[in-house]
Protein backbone atom coordinates (compact mmCIF):
# COMPACT_ATOMS: atom_id res chain seq x y z
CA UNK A 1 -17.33 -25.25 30.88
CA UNK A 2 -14.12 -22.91 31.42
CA UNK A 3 -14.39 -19.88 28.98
CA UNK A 4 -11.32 -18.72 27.53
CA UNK A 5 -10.73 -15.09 27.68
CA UNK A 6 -11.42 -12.69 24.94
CA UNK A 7 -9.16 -11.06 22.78
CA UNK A 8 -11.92 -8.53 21.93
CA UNK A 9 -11.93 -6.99 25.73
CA UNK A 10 -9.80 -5.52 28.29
CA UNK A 11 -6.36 -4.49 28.92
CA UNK A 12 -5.18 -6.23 25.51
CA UNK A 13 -7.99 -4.89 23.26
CA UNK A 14 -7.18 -1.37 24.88
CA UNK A 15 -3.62 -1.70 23.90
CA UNK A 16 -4.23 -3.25 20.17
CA UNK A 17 -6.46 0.10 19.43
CA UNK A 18 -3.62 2.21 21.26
CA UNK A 19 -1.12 1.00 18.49
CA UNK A 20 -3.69 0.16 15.37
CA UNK A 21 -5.62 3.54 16.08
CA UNK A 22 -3.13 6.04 15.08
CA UNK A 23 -2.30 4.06 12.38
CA UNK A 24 -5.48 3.62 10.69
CA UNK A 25 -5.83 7.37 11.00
CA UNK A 26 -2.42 7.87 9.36
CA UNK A 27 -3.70 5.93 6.68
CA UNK A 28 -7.19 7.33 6.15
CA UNK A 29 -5.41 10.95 6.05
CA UNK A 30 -2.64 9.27 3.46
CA UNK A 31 -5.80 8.08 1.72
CA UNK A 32 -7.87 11.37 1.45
CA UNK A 33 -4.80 13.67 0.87
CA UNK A 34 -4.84 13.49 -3.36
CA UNK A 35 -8.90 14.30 -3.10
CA UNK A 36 -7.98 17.15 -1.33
CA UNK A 37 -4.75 18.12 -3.23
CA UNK A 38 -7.02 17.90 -6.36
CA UNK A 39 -9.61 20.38 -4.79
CA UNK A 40 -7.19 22.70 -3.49
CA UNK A 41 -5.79 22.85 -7.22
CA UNK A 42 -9.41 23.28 -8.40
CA UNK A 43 -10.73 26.00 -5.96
CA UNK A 44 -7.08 28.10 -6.52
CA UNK A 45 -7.69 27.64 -10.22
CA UNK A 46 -11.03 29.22 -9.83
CA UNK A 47 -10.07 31.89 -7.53
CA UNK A 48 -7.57 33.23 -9.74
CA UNK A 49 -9.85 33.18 -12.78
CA UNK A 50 -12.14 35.57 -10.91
CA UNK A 51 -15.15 32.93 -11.06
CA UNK A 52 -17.84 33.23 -8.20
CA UNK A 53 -18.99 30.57 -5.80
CA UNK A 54 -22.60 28.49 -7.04
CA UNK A 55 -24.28 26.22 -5.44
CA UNK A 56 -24.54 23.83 -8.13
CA UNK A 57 -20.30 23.27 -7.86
CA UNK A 58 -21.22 21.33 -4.84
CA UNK A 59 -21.57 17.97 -6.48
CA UNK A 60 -19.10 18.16 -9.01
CA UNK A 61 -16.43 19.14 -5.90
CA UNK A 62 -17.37 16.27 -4.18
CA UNK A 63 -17.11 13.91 -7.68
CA UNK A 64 -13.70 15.46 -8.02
CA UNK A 65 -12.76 14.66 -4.71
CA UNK A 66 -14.00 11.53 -4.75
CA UNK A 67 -12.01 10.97 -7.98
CA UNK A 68 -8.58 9.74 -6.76
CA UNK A 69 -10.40 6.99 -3.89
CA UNK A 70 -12.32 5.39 -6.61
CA UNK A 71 -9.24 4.89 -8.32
CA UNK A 72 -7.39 3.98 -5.69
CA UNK A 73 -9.86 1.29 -5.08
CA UNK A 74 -10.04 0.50 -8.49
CA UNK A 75 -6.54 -0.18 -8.78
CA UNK A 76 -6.42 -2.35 -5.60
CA UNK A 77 -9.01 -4.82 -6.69
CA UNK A 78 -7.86 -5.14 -9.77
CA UNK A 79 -4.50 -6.27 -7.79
CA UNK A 80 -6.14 -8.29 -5.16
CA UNK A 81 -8.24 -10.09 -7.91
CA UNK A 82 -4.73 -10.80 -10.32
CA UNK A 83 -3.19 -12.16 -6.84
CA UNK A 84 -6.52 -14.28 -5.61
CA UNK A 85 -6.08 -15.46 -9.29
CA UNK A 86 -2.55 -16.97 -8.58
CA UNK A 87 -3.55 -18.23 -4.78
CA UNK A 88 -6.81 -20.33 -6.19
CA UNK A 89 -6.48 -23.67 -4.70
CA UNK A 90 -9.22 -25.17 -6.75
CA UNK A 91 -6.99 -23.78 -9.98
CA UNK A 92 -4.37 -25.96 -9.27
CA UNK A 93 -6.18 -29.07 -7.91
CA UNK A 94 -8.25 -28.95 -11.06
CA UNK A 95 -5.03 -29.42 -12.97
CA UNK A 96 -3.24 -31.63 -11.12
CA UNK A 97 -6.81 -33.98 -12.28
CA UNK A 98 -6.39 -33.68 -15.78
């Protein structure tokens, strides 16, 4: 039995990450930018009030941070669950039954 080559290997794998590596890291740095916008804004605001450094910031940073992925990713399944909605095959061949 002749095996076919694999996509997954070699000189054509090597040049698929070449081009789909910089762009997933253009889009992870597109995705994390508001997070870090947001904690910029909330670390000047506190440096201008005067208000020290705790410890106990630490998680609520990292929940503020965190706020603008979750709803990101909020927003995106709500939009790839209205589209699966409309692409159900079984939808429309239950119909077409009745």
């Amino acid at each position: 039995m002749i095996k076919a080559p694999d996509a997954n290997r070699g000189i054509a794998a090597f040049g698929r990450n070449l081009i789909v590596g910089p762009a997933m890291f253009l889009g992870f740095v597109l995705v994390l930018l508001p997070g870090a916008v947001l904690l910029g804004l909330a670390l000047l605001v506190q440096h201008v009030a005067g208000v020290a450094w705790s410890a106990w910031e630490f998680p609520l940073r990292g929940l503020l941070a965190a706020a603008p992925l979750v709803a990101t990713g909020g927003v995106l399944v709500v939009i790839a669950g209205r589209l699966w909605a409309h692409l159900d095959l079984s939808a429309e061949l239950l119909e077409i039954g009745r």
